[in-house]
N, C-alpha and C. Protein backbone atom coordinates (compact mmCIF):
# COMPACT_ATOMS: atom_id res chain seq x y z
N UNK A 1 5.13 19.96 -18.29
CA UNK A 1 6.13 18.91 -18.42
C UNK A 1 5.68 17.68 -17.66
N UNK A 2 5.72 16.42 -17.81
CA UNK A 2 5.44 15.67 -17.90
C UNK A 2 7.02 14.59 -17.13
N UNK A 3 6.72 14.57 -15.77
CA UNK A 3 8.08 13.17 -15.06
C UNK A 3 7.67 11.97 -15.02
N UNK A 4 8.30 11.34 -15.59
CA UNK A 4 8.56 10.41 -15.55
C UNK A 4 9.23 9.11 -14.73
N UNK A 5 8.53 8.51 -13.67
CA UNK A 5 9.34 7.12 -12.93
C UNK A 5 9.68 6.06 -13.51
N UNK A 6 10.53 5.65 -13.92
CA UNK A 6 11.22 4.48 -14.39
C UNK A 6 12.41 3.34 -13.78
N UNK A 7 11.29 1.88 -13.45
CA UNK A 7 11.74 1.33 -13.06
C UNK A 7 12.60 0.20 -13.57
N UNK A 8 13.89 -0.19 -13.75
CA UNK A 8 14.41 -0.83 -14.99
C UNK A 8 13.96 -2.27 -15.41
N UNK A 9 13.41 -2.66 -14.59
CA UNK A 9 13.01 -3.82 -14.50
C UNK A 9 11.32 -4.15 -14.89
N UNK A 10 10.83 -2.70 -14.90
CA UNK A 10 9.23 -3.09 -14.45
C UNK A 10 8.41 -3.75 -16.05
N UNK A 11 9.21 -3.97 -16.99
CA UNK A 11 8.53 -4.33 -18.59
C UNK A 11 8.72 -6.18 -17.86
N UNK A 12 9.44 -6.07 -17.10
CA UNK A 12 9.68 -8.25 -17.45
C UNK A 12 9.25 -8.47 -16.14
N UNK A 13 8.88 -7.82 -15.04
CA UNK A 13 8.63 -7.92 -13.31
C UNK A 13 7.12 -6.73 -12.79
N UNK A 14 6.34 -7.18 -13.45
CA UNK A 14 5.38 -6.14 -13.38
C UNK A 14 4.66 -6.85 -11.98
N UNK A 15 4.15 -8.16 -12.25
CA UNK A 15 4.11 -8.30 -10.54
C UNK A 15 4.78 -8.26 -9.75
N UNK A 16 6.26 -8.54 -9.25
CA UNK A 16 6.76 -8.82 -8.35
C UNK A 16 7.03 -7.15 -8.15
N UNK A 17 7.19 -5.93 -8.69
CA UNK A 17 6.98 -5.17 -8.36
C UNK A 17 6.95 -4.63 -6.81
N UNK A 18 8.18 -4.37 -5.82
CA UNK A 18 7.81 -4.02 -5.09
C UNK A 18 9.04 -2.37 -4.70
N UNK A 19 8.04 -1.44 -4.04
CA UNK A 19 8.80 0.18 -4.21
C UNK A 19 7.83 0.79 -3.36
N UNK A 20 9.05 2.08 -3.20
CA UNK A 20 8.14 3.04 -2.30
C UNK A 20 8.24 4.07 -3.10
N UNK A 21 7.39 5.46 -3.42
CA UNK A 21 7.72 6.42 -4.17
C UNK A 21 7.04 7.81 -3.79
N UNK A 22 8.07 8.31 -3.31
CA UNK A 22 7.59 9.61 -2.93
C UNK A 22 6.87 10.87 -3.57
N UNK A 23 6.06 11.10 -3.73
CA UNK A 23 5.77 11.68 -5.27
C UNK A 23 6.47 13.25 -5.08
N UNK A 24 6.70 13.49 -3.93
CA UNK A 24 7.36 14.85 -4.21
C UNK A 24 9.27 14.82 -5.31
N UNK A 25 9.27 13.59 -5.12
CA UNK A 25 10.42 13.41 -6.03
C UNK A 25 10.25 13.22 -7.75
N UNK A 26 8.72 12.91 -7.84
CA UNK A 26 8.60 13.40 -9.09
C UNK A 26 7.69 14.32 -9.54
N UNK A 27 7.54 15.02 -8.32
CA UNK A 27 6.45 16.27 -9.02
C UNK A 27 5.19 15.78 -8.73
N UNK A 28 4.68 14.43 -7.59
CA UNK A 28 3.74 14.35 -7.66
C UNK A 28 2.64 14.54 -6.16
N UNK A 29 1.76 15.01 -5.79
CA UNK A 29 0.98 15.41 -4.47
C UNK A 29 0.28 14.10 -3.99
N UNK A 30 0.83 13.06 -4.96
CA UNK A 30 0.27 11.78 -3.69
C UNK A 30 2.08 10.63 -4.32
N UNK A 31 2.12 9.77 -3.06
CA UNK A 31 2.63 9.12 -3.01
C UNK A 31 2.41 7.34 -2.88
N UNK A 32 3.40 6.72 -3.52
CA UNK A 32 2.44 5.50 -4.09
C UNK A 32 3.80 4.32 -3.12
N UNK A 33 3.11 3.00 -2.77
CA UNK A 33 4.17 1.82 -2.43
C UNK A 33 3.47 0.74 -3.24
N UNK A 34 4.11 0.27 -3.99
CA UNK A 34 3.88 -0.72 -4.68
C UNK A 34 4.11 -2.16 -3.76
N UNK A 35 3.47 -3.10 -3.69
CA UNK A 35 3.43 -4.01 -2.51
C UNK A 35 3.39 -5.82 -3.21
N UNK A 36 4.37 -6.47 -2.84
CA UNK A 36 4.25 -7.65 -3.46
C UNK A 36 4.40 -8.31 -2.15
N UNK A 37 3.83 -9.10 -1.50
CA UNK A 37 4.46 -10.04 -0.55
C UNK A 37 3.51 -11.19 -0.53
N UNK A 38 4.55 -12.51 -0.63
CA UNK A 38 3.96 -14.16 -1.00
C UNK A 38 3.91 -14.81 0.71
N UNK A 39 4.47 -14.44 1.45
CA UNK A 39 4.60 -15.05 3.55
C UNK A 39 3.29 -14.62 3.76
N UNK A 40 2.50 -15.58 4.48
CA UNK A 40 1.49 -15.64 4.82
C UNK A 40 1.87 -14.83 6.08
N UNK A 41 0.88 -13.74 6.91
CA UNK A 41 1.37 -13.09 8.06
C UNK A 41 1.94 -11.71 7.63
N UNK A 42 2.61 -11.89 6.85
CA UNK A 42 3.18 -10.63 6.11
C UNK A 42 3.23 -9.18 6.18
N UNK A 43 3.26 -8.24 6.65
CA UNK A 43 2.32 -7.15 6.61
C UNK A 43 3.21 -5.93 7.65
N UNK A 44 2.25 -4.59 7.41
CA UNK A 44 3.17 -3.47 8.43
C UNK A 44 2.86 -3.36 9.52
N UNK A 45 3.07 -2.99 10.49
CA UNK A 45 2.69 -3.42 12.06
C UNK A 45 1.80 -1.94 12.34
N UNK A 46 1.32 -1.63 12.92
CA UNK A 46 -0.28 -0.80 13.18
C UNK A 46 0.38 0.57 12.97
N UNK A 47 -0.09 1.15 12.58
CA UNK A 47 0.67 2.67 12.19
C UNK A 47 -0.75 3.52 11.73
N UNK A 48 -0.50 4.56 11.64
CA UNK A 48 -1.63 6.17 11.05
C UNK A 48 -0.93 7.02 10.31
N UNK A 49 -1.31 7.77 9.34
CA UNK A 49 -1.04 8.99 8.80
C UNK A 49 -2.16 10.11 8.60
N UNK A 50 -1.20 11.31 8.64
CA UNK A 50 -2.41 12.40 8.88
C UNK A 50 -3.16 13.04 7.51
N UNK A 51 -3.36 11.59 6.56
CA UNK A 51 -3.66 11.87 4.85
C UNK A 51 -4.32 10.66 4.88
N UNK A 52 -5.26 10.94 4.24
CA UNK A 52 -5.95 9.44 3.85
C UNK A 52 -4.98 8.18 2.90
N UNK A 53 -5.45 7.09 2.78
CA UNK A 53 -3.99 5.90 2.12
C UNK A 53 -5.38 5.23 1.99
N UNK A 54 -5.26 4.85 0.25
CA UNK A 54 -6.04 4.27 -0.61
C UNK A 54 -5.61 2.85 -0.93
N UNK A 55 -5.97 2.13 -0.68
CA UNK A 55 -5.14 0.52 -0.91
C UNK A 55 -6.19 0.05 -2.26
N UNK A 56 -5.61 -0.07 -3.31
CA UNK A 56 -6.25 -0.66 -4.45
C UNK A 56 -5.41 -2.63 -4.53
N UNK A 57 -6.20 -3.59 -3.98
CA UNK A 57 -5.90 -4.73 -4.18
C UNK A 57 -5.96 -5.06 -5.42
N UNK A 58 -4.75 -5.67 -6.05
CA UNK A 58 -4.97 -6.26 -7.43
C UNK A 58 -4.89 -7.63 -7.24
N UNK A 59 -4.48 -8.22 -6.33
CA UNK A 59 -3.95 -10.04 -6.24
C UNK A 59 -3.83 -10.23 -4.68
N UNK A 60 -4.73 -11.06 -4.73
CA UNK A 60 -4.30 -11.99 -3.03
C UNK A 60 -5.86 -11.70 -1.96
N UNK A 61 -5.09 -12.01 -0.78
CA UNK A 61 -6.05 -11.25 0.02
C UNK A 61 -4.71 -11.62 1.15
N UNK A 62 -5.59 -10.21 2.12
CA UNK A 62 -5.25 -9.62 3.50
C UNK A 62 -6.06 -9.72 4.61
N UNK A 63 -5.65 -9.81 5.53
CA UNK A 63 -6.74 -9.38 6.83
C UNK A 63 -6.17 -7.59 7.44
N UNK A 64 -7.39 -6.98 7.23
CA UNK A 64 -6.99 -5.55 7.53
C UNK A 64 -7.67 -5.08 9.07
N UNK A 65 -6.76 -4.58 9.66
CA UNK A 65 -7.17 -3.93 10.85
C UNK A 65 -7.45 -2.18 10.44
N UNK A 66 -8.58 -1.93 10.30
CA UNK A 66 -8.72 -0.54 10.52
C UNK A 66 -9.33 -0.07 11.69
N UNK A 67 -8.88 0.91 12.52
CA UNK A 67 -9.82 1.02 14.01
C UNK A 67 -10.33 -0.15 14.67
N UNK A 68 -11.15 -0.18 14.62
CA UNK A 68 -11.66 -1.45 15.74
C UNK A 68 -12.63 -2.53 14.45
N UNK A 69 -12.40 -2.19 13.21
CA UNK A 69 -12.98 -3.00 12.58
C UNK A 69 -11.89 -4.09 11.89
N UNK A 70 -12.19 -5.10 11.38
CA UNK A 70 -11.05 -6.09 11.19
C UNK A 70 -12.19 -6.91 9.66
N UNK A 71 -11.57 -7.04 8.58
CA UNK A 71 -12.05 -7.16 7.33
C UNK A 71 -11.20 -7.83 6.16
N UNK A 72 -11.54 -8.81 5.15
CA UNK A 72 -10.80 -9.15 4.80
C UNK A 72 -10.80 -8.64 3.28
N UNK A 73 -9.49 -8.13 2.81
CA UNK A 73 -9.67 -7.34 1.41
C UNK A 73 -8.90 -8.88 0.81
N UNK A 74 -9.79 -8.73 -0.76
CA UNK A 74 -9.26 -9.22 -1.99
C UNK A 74 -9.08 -8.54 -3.20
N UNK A 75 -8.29 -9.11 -4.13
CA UNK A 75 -8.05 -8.42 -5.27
C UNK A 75 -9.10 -8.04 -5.81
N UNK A 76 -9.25 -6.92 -6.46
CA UNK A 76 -10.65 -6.38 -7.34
C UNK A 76 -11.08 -5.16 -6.22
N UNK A 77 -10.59 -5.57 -4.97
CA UNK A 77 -11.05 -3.96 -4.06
C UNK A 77 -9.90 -2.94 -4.10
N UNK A 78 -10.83 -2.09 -3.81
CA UNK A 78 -10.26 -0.91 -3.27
C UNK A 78 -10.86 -0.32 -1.90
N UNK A 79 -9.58 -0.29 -0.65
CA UNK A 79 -10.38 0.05 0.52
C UNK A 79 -9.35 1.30 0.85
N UNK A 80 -10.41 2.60 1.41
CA UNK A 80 -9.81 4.05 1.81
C UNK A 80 -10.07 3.77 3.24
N UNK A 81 -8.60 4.34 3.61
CA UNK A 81 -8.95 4.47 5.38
C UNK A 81 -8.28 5.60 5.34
N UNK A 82 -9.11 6.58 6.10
CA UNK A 82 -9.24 7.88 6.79
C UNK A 82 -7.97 8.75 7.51
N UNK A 83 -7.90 9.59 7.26
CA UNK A 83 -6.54 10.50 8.03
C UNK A 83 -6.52 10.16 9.45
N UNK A 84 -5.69 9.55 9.82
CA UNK A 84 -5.50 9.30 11.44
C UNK A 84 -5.92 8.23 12.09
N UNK A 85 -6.73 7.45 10.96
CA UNK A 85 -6.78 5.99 11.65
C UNK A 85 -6.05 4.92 11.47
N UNK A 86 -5.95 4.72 13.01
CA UNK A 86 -4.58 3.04 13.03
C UNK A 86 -5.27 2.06 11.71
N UNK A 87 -4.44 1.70 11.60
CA UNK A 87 -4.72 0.59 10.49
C UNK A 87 -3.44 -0.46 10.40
N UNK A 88 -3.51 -1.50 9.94
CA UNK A 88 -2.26 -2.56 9.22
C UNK A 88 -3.14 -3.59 8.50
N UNK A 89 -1.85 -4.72 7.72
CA UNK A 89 -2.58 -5.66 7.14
C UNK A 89 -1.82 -7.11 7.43
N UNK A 90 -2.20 -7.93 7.40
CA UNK A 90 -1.47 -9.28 7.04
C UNK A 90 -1.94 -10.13 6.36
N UNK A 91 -0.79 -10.31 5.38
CA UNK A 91 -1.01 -11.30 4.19
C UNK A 91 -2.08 -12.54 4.74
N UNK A 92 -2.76 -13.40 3.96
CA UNK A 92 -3.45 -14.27 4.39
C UNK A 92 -3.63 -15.51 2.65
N UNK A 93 -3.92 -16.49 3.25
CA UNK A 93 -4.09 -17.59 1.82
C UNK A 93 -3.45 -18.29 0.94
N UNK A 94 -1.79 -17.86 1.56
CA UNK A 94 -0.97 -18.90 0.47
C UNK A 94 -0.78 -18.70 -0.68
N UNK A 95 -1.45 -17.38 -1.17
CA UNK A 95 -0.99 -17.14 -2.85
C UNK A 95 -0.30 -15.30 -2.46
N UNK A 96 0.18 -15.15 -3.72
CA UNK A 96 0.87 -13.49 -3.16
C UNK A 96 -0.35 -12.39 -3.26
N UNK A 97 0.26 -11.14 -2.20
CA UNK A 97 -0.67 -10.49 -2.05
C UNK A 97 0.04 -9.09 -2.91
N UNK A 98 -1.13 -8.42 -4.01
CA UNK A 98 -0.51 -7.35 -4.72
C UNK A 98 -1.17 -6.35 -4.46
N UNK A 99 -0.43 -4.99 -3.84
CA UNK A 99 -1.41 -3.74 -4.06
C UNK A 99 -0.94 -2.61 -4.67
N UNK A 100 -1.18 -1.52 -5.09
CA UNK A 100 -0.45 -0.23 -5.10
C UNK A 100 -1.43 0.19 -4.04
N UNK A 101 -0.71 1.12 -2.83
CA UNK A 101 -1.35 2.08 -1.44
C UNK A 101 -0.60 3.14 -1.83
N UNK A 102 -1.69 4.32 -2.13
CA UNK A 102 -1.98 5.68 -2.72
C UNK A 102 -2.08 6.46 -1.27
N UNK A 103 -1.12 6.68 -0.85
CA UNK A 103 -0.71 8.52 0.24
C UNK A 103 -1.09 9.27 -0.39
N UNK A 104 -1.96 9.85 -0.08
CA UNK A 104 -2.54 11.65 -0.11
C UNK A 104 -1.81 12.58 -0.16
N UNK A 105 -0.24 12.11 -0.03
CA UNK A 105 0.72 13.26 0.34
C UNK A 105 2.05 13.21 -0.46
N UNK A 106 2.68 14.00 -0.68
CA UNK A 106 3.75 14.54 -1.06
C UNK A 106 4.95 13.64 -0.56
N UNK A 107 4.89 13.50 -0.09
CA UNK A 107 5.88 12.14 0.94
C UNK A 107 4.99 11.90 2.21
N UNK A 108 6.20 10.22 2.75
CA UNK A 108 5.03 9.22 3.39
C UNK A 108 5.65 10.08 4.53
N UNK A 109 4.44 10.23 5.79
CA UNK A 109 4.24 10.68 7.12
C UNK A 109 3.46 9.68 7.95
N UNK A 110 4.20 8.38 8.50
CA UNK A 110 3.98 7.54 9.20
C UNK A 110 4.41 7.96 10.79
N UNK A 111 3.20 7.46 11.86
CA UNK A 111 3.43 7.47 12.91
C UNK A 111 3.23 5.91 13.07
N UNK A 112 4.15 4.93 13.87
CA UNK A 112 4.09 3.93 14.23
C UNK A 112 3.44 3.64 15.38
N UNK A 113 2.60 2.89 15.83
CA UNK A 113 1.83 2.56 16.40
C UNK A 113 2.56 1.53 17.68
N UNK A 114 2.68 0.56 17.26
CA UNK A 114 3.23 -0.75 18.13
C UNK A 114 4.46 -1.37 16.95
């Protein structure tokens, strides 16, 4: 069988798109946040999970803190950071920043950082 997420809006708002989705609510072993934000600065404040989190950029760019490295993602990447490493991002450039970030897990398991 085959679940289905349906968002009512997502045929006329495919960018602005923004959600969190647990995949254990639809049967699924990774969990997805769909991410729209246009504020320069923007972003989640330093946090880890004990699952790797796949950030596929489709639009914008970020400045990403992973561990002690600091890098700037644009649309067309995809950057994996590792089970247990601090990480965050902030929007950067004045245009909006789009991603879907792929949890490894069943639902999100955030430890906050600062």
């Amino acid at each position: 069988m085959v679940l289905i997420y349906q968002r009512a809006d997502a045929a006329t708002d495919d960018v602005g798109w923004n959600d969190d989705i647990e995949g254990a609510s639809i049967g699924s072993q990774v969990s997805l946040i769909l991410e729209y934000e246009s504020r320069d600065g923007a972003g989640p404040r330093l946090h880890r999970h004990p699952y790797t989190e796949t950030f596929v950029v489709r639009h914008g760019r970020a400045l990403f803190t992973v561990g002690d490295e600091r890098l700037e993602a644009s649309g067309g990447q995809v950057l994996v950071v590792p089970a247990f490493m601090p990480h965050k991002f902030a929007v950067i450039g004045g245009e909006p920043f789009v991603s879907t970030n792929i949890h490894a897990s069943p639902t999100f398991e955030t430890e906050w950082l600062e």
